[in-house]
N, C-alpha and C. Protein backbone atom coordinates (compact mmCIF):
# COMPACT_ATOMS: atom_id res chain seq x y z
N UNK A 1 26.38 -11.50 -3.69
CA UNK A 1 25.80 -10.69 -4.75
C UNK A 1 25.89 -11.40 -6.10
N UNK A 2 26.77 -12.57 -6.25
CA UNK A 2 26.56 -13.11 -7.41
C UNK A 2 25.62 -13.74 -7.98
N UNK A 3 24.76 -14.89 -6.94
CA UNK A 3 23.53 -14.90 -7.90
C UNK A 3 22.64 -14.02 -7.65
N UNK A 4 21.99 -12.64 -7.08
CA UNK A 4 21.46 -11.73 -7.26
C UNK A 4 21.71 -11.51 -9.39
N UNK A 5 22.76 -10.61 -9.17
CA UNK A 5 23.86 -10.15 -10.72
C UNK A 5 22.94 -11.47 -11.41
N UNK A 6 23.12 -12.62 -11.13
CA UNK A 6 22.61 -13.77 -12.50
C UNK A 6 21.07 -13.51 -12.93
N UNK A 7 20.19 -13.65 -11.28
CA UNK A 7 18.68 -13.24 -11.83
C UNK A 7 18.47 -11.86 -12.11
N UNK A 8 19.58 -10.69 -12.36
CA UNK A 8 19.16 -9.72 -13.14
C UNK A 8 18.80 -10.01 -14.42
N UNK A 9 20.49 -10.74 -14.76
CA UNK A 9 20.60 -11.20 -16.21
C UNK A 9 19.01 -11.63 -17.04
N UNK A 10 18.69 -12.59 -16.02
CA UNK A 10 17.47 -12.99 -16.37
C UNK A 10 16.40 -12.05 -16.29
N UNK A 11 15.87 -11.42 -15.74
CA UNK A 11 15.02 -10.60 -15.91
C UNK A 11 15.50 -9.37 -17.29
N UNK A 12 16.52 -9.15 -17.59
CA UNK A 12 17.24 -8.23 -18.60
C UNK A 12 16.80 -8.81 -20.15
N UNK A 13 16.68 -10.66 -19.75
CA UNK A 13 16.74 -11.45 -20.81
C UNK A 13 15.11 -11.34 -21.29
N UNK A 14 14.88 -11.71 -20.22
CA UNK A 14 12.93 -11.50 -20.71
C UNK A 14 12.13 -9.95 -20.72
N UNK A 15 13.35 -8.98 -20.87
CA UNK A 15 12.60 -7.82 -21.35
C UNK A 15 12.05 -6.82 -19.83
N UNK A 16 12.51 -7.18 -18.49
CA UNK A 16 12.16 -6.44 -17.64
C UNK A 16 13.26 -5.68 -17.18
N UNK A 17 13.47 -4.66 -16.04
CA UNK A 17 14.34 -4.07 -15.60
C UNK A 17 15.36 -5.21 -14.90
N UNK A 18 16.77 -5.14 -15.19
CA UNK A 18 17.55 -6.04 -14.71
C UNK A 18 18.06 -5.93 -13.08
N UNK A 19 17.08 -6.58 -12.44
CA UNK A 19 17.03 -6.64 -11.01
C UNK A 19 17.16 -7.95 -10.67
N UNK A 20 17.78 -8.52 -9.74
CA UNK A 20 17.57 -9.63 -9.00
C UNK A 20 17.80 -9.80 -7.55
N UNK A 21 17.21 -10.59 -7.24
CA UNK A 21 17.26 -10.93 -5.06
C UNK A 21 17.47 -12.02 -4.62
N UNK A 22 17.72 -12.12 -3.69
CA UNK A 22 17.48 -13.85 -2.85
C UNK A 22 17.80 -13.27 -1.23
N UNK A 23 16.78 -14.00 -0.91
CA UNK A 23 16.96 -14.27 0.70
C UNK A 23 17.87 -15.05 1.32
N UNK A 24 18.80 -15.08 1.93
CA UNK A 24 19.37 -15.56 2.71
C UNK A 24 18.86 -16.27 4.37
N UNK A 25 18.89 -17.58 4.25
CA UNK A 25 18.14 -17.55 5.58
C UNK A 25 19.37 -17.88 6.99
N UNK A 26 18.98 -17.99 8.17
CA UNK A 26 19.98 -18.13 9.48
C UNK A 26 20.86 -18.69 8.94
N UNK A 27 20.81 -20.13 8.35
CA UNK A 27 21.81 -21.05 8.22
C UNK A 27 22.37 -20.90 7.19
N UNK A 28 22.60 -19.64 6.45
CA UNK A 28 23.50 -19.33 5.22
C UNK A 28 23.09 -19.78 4.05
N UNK A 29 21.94 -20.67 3.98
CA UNK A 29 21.37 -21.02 2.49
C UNK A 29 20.14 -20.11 1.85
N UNK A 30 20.65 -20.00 0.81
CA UNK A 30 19.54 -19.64 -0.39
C UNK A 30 18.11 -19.80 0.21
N UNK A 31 17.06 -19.36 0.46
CA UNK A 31 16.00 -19.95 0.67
C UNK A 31 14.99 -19.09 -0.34
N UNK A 32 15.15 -17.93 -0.49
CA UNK A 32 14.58 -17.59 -1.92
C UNK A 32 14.81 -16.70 -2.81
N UNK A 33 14.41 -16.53 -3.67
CA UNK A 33 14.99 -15.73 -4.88
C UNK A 33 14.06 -15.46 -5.90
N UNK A 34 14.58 -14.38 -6.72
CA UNK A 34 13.79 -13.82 -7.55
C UNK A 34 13.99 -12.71 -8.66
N UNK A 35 13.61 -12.35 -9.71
CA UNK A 35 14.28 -11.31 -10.41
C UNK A 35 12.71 -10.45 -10.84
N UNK A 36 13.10 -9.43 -11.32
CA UNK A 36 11.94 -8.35 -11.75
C UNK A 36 10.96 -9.48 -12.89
N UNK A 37 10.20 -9.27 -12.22
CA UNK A 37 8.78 -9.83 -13.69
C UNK A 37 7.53 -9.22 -13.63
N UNK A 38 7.54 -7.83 -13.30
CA UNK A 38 6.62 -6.77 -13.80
C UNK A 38 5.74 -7.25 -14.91
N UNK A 39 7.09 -7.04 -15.86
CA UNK A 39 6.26 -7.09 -17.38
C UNK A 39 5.90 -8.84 -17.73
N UNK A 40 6.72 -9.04 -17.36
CA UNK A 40 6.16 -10.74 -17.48
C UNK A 40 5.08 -11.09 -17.03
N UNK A 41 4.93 -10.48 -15.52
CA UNK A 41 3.16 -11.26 -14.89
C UNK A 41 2.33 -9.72 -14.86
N UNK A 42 3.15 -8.73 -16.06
CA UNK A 42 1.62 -7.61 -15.86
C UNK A 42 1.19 -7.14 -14.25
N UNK A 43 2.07 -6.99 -13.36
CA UNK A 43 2.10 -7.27 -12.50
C UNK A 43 3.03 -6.17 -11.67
N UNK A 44 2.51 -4.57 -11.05
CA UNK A 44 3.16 -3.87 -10.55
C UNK A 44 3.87 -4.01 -9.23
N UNK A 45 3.30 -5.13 -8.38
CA UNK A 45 4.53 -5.77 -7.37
C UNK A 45 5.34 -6.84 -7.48
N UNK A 46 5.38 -7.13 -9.03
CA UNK A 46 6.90 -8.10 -9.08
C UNK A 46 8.22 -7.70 -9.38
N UNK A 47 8.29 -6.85 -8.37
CA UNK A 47 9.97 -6.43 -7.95
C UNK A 47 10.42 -8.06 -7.54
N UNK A 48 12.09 -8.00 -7.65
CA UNK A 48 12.55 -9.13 -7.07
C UNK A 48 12.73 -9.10 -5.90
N UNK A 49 12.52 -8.60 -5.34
CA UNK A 49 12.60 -8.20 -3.66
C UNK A 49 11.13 -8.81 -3.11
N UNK A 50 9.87 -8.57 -3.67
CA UNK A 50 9.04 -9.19 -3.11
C UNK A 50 8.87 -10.59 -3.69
N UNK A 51 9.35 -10.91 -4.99
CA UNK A 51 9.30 -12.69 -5.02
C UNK A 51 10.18 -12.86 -4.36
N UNK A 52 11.24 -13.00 -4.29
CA UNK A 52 11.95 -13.71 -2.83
C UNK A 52 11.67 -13.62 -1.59
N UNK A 53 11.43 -12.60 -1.07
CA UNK A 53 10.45 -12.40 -0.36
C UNK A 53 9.41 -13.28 0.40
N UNK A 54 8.31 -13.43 -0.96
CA UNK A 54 7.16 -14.33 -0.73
C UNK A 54 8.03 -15.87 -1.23
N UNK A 55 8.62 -16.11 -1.69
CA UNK A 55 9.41 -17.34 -2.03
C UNK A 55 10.16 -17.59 -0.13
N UNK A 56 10.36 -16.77 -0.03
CA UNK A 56 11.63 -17.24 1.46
C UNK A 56 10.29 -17.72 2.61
N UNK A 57 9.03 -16.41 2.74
CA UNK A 57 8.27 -16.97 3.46
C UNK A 57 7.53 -18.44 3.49
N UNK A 58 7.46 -18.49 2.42
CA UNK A 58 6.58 -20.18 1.83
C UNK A 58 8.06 -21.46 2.26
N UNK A 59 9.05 -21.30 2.69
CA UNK A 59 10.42 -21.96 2.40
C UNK A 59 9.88 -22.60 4.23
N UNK A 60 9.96 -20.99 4.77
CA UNK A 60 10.50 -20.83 6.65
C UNK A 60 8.88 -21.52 7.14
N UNK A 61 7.79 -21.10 6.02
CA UNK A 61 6.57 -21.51 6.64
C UNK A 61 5.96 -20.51 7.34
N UNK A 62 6.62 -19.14 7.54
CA UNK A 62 5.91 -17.90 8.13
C UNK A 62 6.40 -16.76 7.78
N UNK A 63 5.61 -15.78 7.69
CA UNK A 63 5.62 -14.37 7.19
C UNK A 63 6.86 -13.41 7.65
N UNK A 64 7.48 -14.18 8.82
CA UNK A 64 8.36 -13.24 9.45
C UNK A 64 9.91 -14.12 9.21
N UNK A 65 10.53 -13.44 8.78
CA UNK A 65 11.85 -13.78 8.22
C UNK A 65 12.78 -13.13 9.11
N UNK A 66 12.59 -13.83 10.11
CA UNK A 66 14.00 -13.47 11.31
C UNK A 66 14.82 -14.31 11.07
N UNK A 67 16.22 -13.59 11.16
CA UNK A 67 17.63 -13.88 11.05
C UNK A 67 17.95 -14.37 9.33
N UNK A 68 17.03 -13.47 8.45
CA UNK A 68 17.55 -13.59 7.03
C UNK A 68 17.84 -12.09 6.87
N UNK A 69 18.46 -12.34 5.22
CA UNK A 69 19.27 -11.63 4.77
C UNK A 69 18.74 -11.24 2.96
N UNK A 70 18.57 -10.18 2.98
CA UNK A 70 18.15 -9.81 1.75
C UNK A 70 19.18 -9.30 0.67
N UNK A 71 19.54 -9.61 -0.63
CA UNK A 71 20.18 -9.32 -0.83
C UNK A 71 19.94 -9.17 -2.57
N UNK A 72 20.36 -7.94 -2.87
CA UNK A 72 19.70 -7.84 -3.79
C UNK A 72 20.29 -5.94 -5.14
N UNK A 73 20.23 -6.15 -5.85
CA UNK A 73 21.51 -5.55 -6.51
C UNK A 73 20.96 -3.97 -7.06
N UNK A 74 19.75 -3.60 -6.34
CA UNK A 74 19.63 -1.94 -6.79
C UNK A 74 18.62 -1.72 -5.30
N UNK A 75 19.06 -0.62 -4.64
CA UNK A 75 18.49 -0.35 -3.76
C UNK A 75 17.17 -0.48 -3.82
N UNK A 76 16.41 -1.15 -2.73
CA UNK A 76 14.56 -1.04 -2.67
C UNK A 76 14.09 -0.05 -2.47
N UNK A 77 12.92 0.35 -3.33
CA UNK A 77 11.91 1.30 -3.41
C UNK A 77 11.04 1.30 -2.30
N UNK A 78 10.23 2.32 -1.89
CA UNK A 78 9.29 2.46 -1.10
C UNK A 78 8.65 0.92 -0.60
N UNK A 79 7.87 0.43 -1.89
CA UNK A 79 7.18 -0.65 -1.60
C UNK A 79 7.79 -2.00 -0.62
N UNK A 80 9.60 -1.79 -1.37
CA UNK A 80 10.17 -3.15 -0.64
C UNK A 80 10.73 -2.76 0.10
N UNK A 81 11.21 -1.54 0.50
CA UNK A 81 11.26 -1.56 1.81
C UNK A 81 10.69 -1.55 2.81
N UNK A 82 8.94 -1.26 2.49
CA UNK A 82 8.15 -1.48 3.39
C UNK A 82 7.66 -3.32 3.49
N UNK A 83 8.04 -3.91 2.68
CA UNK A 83 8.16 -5.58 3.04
C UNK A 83 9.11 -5.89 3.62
N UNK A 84 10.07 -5.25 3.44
CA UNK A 84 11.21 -5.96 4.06
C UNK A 84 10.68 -5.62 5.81
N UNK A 85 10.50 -4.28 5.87
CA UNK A 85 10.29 -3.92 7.49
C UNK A 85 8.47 -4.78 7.84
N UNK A 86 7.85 -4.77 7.11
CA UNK A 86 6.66 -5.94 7.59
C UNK A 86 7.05 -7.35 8.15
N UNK A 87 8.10 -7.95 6.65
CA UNK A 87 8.63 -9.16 6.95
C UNK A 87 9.49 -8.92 8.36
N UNK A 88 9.92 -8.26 8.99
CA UNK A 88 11.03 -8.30 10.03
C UNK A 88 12.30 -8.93 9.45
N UNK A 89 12.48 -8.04 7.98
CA UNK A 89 13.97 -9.13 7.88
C UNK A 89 14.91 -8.04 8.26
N UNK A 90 16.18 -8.99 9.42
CA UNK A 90 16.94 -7.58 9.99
C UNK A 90 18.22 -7.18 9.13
N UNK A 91 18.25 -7.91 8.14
CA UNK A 91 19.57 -7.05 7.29
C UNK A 91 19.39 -7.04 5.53
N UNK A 92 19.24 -6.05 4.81
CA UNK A 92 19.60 -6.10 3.69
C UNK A 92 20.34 -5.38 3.00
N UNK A 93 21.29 -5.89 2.04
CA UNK A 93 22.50 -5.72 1.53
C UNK A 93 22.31 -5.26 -0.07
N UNK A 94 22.58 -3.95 -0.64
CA UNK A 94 22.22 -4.01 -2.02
C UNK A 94 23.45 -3.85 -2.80
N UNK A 95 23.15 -3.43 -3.98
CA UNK A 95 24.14 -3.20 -4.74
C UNK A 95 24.47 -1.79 -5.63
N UNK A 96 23.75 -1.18 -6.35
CA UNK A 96 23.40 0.13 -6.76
C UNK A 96 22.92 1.02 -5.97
N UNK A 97 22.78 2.17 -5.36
CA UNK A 97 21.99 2.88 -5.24
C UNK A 97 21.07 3.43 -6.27
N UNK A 98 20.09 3.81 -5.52
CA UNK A 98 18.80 4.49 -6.55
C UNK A 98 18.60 5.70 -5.84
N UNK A 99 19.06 6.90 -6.58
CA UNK A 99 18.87 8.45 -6.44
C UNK A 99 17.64 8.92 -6.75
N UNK A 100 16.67 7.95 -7.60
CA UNK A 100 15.11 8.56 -7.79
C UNK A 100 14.30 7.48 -7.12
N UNK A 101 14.65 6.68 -6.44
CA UNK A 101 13.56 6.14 -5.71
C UNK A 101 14.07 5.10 -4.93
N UNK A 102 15.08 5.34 -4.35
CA UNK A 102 15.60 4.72 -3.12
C UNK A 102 14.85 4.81 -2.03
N UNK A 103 14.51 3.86 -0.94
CA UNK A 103 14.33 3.72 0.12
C UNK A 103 14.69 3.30 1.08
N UNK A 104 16.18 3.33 0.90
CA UNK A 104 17.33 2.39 1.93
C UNK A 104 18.16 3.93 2.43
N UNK A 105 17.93 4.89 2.24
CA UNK A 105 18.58 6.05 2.57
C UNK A 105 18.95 7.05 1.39
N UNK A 106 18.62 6.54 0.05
CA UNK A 106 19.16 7.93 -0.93
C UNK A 106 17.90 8.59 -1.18
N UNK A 107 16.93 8.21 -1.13
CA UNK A 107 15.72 9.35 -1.08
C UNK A 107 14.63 9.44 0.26
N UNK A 108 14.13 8.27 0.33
CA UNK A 108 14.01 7.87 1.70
C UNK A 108 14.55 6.96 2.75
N UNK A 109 14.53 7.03 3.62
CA UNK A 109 14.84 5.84 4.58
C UNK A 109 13.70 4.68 4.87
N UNK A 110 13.08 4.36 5.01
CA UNK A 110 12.01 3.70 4.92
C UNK A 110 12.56 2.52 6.10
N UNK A 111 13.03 1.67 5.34
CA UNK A 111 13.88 0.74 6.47
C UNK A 111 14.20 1.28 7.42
N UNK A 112 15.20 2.47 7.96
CA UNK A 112 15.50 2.58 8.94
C UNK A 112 15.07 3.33 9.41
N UNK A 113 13.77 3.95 9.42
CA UNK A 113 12.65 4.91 10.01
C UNK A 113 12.97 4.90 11.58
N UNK A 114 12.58 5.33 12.76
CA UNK A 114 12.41 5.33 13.78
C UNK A 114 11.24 4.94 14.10
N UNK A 115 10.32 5.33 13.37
CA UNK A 115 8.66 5.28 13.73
C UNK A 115 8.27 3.87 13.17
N UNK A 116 8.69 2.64 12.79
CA UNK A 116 8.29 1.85 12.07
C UNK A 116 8.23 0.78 13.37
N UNK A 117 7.81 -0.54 13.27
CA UNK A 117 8.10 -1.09 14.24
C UNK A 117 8.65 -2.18 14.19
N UNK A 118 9.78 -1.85 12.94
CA UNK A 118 10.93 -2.35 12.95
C UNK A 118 11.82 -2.09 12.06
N UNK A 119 13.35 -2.22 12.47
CA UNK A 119 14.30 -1.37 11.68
C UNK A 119 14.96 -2.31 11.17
N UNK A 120 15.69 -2.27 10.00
CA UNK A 120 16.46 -3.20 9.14
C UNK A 120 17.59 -2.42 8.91
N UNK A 121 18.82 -3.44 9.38
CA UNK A 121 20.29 -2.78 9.13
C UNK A 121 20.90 -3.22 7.95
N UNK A 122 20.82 -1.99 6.86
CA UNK A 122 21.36 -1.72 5.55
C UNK A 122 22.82 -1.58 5.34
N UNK A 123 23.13 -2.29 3.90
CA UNK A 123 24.39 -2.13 3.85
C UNK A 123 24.71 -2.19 2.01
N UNK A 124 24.71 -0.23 1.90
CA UNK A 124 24.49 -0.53 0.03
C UNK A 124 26.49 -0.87 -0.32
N UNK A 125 25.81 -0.61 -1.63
CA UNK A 125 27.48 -0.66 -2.42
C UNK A 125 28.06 -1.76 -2.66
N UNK A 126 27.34 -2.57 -2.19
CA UNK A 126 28.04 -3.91 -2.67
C UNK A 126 28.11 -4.65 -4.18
N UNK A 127 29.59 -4.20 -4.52
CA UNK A 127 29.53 -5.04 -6.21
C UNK A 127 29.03 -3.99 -7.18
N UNK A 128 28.92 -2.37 -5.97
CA UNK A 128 27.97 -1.55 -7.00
C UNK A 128 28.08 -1.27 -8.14
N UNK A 129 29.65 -1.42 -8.88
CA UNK A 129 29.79 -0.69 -10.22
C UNK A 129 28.97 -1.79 -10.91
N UNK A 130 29.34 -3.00 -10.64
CA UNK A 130 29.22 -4.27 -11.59
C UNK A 130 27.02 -4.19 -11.74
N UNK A 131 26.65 -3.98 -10.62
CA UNK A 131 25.21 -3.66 -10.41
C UNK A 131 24.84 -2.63 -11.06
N UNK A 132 25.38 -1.67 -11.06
CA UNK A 132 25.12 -0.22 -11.60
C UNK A 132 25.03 -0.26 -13.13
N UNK A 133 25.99 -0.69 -13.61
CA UNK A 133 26.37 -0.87 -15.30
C UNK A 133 25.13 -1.77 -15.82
N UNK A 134 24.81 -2.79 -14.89
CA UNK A 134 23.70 -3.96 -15.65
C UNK A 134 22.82 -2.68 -16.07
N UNK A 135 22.11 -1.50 -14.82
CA UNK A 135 21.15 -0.68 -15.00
C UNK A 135 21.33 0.21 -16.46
N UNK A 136 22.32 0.59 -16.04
CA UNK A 136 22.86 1.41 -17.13
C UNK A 136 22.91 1.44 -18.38
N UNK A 137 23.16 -0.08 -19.16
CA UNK A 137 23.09 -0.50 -19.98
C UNK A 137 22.05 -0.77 -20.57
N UNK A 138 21.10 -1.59 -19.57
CA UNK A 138 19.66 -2.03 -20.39
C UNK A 138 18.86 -0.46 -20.44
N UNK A 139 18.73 0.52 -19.73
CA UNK A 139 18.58 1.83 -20.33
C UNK A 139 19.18 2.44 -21.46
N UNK A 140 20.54 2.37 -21.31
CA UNK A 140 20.97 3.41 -22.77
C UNK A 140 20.16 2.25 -23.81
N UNK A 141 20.40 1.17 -24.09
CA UNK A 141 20.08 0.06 -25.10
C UNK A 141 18.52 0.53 -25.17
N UNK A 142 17.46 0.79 -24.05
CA UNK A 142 16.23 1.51 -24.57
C UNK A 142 15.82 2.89 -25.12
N UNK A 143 16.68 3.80 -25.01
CA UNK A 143 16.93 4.80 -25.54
C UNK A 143 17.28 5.10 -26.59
N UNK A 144 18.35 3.68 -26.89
CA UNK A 144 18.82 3.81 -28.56
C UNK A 144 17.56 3.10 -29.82
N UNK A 145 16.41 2.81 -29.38
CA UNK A 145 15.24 2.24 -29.69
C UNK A 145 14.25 2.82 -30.26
């Protein structure tokens, strides 16, 4: 979860929601990564979950990311969890939960649907306070604005 936490930073730095990801591939290396750049590329699917994502696929050379690892520091929304279960990646690991638009199990399940035709084994809470506070912060700091 630590460099996840760094490309929040970065995305926090250039003015987007402080999110960051990286894929993990079989052999334990980095293969891609990514932080929120919404507002940077104007761009309503640049969650960091789908640039790493599309970064890990371009790495492996194919769309399907078996035996990686997603990892990434505020639970995925609808959208990425429906990449993650397209991609076939079988584990991702977050850090925050998200009570208004979770899709790892606090609002929906999405990932671990039954009906999907394929399930991804989740594992939140990881590092969550330290994840949680990044959120926390770059909100109150927009509020006080």
């Amino acid at each position: 979860m630590g460099r996840p936490l760094e490309l929040a930073t970065v995305a926090e730095r250039a003015g987007d929601v402080p999110v960051g990801a990286v894929v993990v591939g079989p052999d334990g290396d980095v293969i891609g990564e990514g932080h929120n750049v919404r507002e940077a590329w104007e761009d309503p699917t640049g969650h960091a979950e789908i640039v790493a994502i599309r970064a890990a696929a371009q790495v492996l050379g194919s769309w399907r990311l078996i035996g990686c690892t997603l990892v990434v520091t505020l639970e995925p929304c609808v959208m990425c969890a429906g990449a993650m279960v397209l991609a076939r990646v079988p584990v991702c690991v977050f850090g925050a939960f998200d009570p208004k638009a979770g899709a790892c199990g606090s609002v929906w399940d999405v990932a671990r649907d039954p009906r999907a035709n394929h399930r991804v084994e989740v594992v939140g809470g990881v590092r969550q306070e330290e994840c949680a506070r990044l959120l926390l912060d770059f909100f109150a700091a927009r509020r006080l604005r």
